[in-house]
C-alpha atoms as a PDB file:
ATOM      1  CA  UNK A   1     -41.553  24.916  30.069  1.00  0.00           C
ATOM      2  CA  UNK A   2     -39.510  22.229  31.908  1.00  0.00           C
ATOM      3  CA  UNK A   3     -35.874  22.815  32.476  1.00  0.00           C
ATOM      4  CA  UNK A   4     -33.346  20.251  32.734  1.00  0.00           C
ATOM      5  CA  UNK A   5     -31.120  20.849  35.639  1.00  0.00           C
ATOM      6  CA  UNK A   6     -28.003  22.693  35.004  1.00  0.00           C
ATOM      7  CA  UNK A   7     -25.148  21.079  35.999  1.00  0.00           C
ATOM      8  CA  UNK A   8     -21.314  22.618  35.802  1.00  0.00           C
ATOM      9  CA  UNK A   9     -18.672  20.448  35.590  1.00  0.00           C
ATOM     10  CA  UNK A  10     -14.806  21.309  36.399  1.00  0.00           C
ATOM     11  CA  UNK A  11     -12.365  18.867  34.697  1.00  0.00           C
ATOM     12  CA  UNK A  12      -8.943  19.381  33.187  1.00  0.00           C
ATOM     13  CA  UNK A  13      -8.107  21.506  30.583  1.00  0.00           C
ATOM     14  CA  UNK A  14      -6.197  18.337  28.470  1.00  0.00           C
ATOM     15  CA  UNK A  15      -9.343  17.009  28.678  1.00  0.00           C
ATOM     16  CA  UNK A  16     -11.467  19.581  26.578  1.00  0.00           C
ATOM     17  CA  UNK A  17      -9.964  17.880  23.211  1.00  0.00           C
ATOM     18  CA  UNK A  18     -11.241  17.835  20.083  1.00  0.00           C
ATOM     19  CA  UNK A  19      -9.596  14.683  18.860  1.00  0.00           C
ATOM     20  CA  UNK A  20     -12.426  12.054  19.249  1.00  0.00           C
ATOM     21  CA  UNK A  21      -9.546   9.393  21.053  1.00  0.00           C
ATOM     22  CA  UNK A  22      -9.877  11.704  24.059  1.00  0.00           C
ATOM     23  CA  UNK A  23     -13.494  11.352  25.228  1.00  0.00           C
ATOM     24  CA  UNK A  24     -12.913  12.422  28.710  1.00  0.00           C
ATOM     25  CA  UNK A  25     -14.500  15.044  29.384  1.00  0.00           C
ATOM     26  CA  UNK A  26     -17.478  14.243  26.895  1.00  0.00           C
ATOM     27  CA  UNK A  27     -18.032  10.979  29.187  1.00  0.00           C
ATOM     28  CA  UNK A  28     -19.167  13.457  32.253  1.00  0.00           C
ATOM     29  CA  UNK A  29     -21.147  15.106  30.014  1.00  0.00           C
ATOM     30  CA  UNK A  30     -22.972  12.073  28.745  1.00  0.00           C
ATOM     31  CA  UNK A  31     -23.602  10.282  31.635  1.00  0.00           C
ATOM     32  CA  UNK A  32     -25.017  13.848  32.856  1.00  0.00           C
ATOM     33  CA  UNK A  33     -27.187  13.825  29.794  1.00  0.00           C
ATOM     34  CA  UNK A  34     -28.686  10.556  30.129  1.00  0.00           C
ATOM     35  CA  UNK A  35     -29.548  10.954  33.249  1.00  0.00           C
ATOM     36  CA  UNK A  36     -31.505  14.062  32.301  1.00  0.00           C
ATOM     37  CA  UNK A  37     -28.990  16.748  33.497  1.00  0.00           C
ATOM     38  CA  UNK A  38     -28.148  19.914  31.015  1.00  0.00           C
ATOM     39  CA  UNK A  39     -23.561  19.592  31.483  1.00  0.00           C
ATOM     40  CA  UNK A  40     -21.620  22.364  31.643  1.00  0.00           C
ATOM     41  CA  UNK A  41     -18.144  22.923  31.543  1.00  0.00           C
ATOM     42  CA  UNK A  42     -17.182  25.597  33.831  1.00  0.00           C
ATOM     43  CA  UNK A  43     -13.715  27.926  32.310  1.00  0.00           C
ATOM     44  CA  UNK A  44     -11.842  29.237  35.459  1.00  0.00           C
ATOM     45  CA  UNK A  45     -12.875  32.296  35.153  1.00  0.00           C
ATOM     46  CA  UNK A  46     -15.729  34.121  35.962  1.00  0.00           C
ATOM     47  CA  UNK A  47     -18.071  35.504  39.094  1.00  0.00           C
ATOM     48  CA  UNK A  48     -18.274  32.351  41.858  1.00  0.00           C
ATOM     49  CA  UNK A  49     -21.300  33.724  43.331  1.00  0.00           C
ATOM     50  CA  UNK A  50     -23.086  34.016  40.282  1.00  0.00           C
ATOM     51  CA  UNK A  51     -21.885  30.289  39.083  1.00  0.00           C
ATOM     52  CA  UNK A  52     -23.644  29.381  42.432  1.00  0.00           C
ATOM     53  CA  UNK A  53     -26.594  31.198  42.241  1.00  0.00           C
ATOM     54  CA  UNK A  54     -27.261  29.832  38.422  1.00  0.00           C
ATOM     55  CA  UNK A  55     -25.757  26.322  38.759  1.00  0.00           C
ATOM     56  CA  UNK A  56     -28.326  23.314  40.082  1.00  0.00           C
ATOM     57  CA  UNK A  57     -25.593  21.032  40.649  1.00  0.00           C
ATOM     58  CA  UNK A  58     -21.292  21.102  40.496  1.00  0.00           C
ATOM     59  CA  UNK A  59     -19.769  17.836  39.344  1.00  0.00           C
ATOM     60  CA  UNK A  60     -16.407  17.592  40.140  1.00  0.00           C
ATOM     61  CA  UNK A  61     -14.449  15.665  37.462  1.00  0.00           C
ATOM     62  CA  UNK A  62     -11.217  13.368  37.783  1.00  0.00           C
ATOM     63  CA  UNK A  63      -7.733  14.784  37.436  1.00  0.00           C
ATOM     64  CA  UNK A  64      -4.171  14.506  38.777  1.00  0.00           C
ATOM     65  CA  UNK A  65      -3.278  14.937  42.139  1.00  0.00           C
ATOM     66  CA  UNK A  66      -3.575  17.754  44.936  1.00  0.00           C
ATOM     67  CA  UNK A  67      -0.367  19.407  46.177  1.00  0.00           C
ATOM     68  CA  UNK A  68       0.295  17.818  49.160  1.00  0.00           C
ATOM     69  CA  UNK A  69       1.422  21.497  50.444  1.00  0.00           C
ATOM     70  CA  UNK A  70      -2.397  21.686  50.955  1.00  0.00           C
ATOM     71  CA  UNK A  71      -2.704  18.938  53.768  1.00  0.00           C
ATOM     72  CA  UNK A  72       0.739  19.915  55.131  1.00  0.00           C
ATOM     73  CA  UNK A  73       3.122  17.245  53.433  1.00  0.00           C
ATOM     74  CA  UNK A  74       5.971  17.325  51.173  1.00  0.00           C
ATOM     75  CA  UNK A  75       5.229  15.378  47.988  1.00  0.00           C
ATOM     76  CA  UNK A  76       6.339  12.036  47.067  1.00  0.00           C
ATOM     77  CA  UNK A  77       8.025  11.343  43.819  1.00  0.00           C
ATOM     78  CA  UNK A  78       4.857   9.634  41.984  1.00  0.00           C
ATOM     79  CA  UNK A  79       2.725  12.395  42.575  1.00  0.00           C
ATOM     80  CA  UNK A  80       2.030  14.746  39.395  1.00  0.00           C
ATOM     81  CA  UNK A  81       0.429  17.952  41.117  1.00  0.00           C
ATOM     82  CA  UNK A  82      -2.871  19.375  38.789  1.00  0.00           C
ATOM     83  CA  UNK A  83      -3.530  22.132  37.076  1.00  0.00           C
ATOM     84  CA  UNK A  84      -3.385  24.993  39.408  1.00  0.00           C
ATOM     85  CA  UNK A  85      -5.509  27.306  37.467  1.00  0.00           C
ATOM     86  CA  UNK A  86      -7.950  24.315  37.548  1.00  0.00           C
ATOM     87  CA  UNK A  87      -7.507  23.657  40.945  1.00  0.00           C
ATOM     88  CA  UNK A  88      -7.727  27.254  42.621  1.00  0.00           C
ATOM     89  CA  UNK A  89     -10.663  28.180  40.746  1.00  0.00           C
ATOM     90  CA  UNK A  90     -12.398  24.887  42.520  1.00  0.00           C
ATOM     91  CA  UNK A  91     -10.890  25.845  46.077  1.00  0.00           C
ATOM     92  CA  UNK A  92     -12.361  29.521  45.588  1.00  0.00           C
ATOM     93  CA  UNK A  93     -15.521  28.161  44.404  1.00  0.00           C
ATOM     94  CA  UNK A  94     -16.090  26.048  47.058  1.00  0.00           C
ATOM     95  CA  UNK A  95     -17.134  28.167  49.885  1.00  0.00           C
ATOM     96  CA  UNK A  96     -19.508  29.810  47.096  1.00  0.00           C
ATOM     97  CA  UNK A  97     -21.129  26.799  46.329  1.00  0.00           C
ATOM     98  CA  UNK A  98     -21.219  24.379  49.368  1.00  0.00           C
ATOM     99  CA  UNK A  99     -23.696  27.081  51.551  1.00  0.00           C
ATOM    100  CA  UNK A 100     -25.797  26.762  48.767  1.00  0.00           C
ATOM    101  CA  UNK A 101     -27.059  23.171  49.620  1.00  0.00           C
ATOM    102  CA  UNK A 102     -27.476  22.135  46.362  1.00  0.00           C
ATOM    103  CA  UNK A 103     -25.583  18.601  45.285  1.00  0.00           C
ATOM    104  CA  UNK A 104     -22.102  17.829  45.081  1.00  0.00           C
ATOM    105  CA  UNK A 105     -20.780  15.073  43.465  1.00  0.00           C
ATOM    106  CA  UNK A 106     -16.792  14.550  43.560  1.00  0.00           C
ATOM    107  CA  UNK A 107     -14.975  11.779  41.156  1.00  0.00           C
ATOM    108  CA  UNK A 108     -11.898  10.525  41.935  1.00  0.00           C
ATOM    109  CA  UNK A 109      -9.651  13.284  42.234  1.00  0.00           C
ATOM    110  CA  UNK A 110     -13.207  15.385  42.905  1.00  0.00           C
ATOM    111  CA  UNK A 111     -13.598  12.823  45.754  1.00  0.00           C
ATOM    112  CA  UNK A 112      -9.910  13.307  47.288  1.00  0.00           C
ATOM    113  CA  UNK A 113     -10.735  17.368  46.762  1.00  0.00           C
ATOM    114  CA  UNK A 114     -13.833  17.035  49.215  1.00  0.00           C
ATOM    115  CA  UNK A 115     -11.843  15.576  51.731  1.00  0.00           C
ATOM    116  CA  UNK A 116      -9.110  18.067  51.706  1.00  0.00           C
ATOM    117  CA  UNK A 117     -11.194  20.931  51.511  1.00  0.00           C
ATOM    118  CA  UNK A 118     -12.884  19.721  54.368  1.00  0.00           C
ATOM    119  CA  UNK A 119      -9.694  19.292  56.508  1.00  0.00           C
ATOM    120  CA  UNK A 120      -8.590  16.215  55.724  1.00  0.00           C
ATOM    121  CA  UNK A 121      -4.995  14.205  54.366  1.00  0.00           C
ATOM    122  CA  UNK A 122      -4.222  11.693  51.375  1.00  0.00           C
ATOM    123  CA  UNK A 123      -2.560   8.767  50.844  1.00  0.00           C
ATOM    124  CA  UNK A 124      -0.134   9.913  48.349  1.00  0.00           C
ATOM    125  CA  UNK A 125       0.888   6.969  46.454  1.00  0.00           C
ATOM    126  CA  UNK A 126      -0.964   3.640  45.552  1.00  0.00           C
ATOM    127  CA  UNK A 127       0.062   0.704  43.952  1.00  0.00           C
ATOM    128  CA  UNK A 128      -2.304  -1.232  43.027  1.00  0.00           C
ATOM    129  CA  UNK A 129      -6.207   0.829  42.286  1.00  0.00           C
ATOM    130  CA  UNK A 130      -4.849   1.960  38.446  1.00  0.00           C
ATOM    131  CA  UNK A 131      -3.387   0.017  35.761  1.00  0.00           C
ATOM    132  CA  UNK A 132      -0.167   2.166  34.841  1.00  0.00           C
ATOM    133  CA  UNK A 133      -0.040   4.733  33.078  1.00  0.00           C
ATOM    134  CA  UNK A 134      -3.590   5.485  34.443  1.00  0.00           C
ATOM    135  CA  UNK A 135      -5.134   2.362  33.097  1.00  0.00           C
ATOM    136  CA  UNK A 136      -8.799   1.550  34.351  1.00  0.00           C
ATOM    137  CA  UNK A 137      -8.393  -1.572  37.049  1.00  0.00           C
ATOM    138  CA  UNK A 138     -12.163  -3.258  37.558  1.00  0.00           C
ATOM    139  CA  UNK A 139     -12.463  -3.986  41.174  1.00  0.00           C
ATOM    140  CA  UNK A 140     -15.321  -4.765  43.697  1.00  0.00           C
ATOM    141  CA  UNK A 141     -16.756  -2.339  45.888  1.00  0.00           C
ATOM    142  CA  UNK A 142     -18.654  -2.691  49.791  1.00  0.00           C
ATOM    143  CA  UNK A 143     -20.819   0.169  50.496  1.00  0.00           C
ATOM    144  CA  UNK A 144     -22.668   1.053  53.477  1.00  0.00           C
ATOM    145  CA  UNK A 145     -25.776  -0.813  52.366  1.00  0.00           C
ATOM    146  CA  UNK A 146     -26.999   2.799  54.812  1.00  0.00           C
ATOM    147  CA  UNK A 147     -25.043   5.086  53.353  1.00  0.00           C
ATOM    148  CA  UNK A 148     -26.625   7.809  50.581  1.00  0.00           C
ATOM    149  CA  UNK A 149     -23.851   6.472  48.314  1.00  0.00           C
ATOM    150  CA  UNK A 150     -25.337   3.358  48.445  1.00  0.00           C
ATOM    151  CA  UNK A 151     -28.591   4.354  47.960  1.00  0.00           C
ATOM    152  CA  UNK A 152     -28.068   6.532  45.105  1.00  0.00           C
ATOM    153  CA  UNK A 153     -26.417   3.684  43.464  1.00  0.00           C
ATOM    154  CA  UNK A 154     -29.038   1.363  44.089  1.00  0.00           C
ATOM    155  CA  UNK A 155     -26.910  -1.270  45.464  1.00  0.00           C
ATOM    156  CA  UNK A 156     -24.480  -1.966  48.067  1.00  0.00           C
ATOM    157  CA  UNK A 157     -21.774  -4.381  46.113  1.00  0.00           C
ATOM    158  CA  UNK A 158     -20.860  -4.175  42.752  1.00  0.00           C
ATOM    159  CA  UNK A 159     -18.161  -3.791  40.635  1.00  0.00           C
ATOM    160  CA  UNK A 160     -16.568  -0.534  39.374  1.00  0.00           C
ATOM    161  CA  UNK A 161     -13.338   0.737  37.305  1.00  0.00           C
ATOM    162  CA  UNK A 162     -11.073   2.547  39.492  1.00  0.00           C
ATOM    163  CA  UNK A 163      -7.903   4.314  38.483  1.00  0.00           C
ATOM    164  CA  UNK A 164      -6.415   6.116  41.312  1.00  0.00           C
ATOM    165  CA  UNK A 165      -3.181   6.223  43.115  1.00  0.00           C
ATOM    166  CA  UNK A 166      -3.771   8.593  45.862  1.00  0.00           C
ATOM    167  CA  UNK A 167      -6.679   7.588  48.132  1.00  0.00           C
ATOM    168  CA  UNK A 168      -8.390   8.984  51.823  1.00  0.00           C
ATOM    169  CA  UNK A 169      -6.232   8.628  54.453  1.00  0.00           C
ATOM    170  CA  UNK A 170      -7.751  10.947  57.308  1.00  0.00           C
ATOM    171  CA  UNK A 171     -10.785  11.658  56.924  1.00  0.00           C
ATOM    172  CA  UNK A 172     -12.118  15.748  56.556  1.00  0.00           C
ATOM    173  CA  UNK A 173     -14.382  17.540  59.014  1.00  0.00           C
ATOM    174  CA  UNK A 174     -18.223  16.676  58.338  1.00  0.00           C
ATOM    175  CA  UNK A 175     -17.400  13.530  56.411  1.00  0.00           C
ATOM    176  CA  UNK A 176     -18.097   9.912  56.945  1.00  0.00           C
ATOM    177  CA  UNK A 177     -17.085   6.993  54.996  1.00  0.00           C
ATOM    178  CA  UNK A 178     -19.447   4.933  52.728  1.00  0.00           C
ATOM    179  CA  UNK A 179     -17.360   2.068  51.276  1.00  0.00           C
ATOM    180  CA  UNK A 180     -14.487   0.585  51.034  1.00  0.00           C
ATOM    181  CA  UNK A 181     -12.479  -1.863  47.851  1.00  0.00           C
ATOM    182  CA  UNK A 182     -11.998  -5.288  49.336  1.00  0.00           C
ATOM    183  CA  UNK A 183      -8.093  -4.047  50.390  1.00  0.00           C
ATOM    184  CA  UNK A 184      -9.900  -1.454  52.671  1.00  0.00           C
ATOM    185  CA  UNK A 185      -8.725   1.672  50.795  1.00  0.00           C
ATOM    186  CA  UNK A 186     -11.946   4.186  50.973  1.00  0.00           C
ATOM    187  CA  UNK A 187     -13.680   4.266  47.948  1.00  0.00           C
ATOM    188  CA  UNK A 188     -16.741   6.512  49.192  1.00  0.00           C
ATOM    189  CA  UNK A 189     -17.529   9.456  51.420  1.00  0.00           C
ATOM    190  CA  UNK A 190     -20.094  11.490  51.932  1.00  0.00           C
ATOM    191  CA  UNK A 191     -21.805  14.296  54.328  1.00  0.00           C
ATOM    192  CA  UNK A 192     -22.330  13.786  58.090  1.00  0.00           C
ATOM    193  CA  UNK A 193     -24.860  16.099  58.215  1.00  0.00           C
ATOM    194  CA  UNK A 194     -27.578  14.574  55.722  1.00  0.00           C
ATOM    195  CA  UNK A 195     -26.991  17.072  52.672  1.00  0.00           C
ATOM    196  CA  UNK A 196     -26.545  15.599  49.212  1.00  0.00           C
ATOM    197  CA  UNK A 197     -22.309  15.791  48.729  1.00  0.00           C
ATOM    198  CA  UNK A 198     -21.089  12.720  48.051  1.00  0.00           C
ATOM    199  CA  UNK A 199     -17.242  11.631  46.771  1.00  0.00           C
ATOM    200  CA  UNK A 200     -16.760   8.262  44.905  1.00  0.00           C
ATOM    201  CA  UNK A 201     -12.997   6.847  43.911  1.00  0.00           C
ATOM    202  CA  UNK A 202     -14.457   5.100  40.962  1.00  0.00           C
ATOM    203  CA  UNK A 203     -14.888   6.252  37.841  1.00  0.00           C
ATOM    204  CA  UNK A 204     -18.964   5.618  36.931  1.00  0.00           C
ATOM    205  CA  UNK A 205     -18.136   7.463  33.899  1.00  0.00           C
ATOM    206  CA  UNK A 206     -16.536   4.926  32.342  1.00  0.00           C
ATOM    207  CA  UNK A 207     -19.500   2.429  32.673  1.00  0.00           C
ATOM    208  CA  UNK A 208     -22.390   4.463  31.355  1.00  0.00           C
ATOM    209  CA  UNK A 209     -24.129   1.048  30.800  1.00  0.00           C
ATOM    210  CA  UNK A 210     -23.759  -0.112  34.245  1.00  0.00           C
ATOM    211  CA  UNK A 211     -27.221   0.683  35.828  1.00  0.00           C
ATOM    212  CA  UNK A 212     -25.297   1.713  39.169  1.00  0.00           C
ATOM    213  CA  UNK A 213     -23.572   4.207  37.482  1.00  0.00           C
ATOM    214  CA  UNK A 214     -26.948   5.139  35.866  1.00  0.00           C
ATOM    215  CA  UNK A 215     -28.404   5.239  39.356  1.00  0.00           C
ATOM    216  CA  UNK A 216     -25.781   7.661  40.391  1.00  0.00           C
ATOM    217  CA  UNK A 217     -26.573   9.947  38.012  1.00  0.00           C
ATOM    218  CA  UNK A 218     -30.288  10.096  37.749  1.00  0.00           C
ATOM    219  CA  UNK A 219     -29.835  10.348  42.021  1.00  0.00           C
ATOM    220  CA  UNK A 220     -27.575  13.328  41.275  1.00  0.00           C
ATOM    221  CA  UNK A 221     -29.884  15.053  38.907  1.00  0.00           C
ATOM    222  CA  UNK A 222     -32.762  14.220  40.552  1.00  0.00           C
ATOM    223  CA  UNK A 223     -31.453  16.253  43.691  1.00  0.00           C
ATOM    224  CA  UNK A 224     -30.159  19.642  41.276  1.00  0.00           C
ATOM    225  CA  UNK A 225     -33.714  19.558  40.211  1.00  0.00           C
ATOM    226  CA  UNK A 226     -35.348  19.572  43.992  1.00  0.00           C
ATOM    227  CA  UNK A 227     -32.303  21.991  44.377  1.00  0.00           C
ATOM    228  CA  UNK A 228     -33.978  24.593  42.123  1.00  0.00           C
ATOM    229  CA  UNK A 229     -37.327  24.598  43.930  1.00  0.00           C
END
């Protein structure tokens, strides 16, 4: 019998309402859908290794910011630290999952927690990638036209809704860069190394009708399937 690939998602806890005006974390869990993916959303609880061993894929959803304590700075007035039930369940499940091999795919915030679990430091406050208070701001994108990012969205340019004000500044051990917004603020990393783990700083959620962001997805679940094998 065929199994759809099991993907967990972490996301806020504000976003697991009920009231149908806050659709956040059901938009992860569509896009996973449609692009043939079984979603998950993963409490902060539980047995890591066993998450990893049953889990075909981790999707890490958007969210506020990482303490800067974590890349050895002092915060900046702007910045409104996450969840840290949300986010110390992620860092412990990290080393779980990432030996695994199986695909990673960071939004936003998800993106900016690759890059600081792998060593590296954020720009802590932004101006102008968000329309405030959090607003979606539409905004090209330039991809490697090489880069698995660019690939897996089948296309190099395009346009995407972004709404971020924290951003790569150094980049983390075993990472490259993949793209950049036309200001030259990193919008995309990914793996050195060839494995599938891949950050973006949009939010392809948002666009579900955009056939980059279906690309994206279908790339992503196409890779938790080979995972499984």
């Amino acid at each position: 019998m065929h199994r759809s690939p099991l993907i967990g998602i972490t996301a806020d806890r504000s976003s697991y309402s009920l009231d149908p005006k806050d659709e956040v974390i059901a938009r992860y869990c569509r896009v996973v859908s449609e692009a043939g993916g079984l979603p998950v959303i993963l409490p902060f609880v539980g047995n890591f290794s066993e998450y990893a061993d049953r889990l075909d894929g981790w999707l890490i959803a958007g969210g506020d910011d990482i303490d800067p304590a974590e890349y050895g700075e002092q915060p900046v007035p702007e910045v409104e630290i996450i969840s840290p039930i949300r986010f110390h369940f992620e860092k412990s499940f990290w080393p779980h999952f990432l030996p695994t091999g199986k695909p990673i795919l960071g939004i936003c915030y998800g993106c900016q927690f690759i890059n600081v679990l792998s060593g590296g430091k954020l720009v802590q406050h932004l101006t102008d990638h968000r329309v405030e208070p959090k607003g979606p701001l539409p905004h090209a994108l330039n991809l490697n036209p090489e880069s698995m990012v660019a690939q897996a969205c089948g296309g190099a340019q395009f346009e995407a809704d972004s709404s971020h004000h924290q951003a790569i500044e150094t980049l983390g051990e075993g990472l490259r860069v993949a793209g950049h917004a036309m200001d030259g603020t990193i919008e995309a990393i990914e793996s050195a190394n060839g494995r599938w783990l891949l950050g973006v700083q949009w939010h392809p959620e948002r666009t579900p009708e955009s056939p980059h962001t279906q690309a994206l997805l279908r790339a992503f679940v196409e890779e938790a399937a080979r995972s499984r094998k």
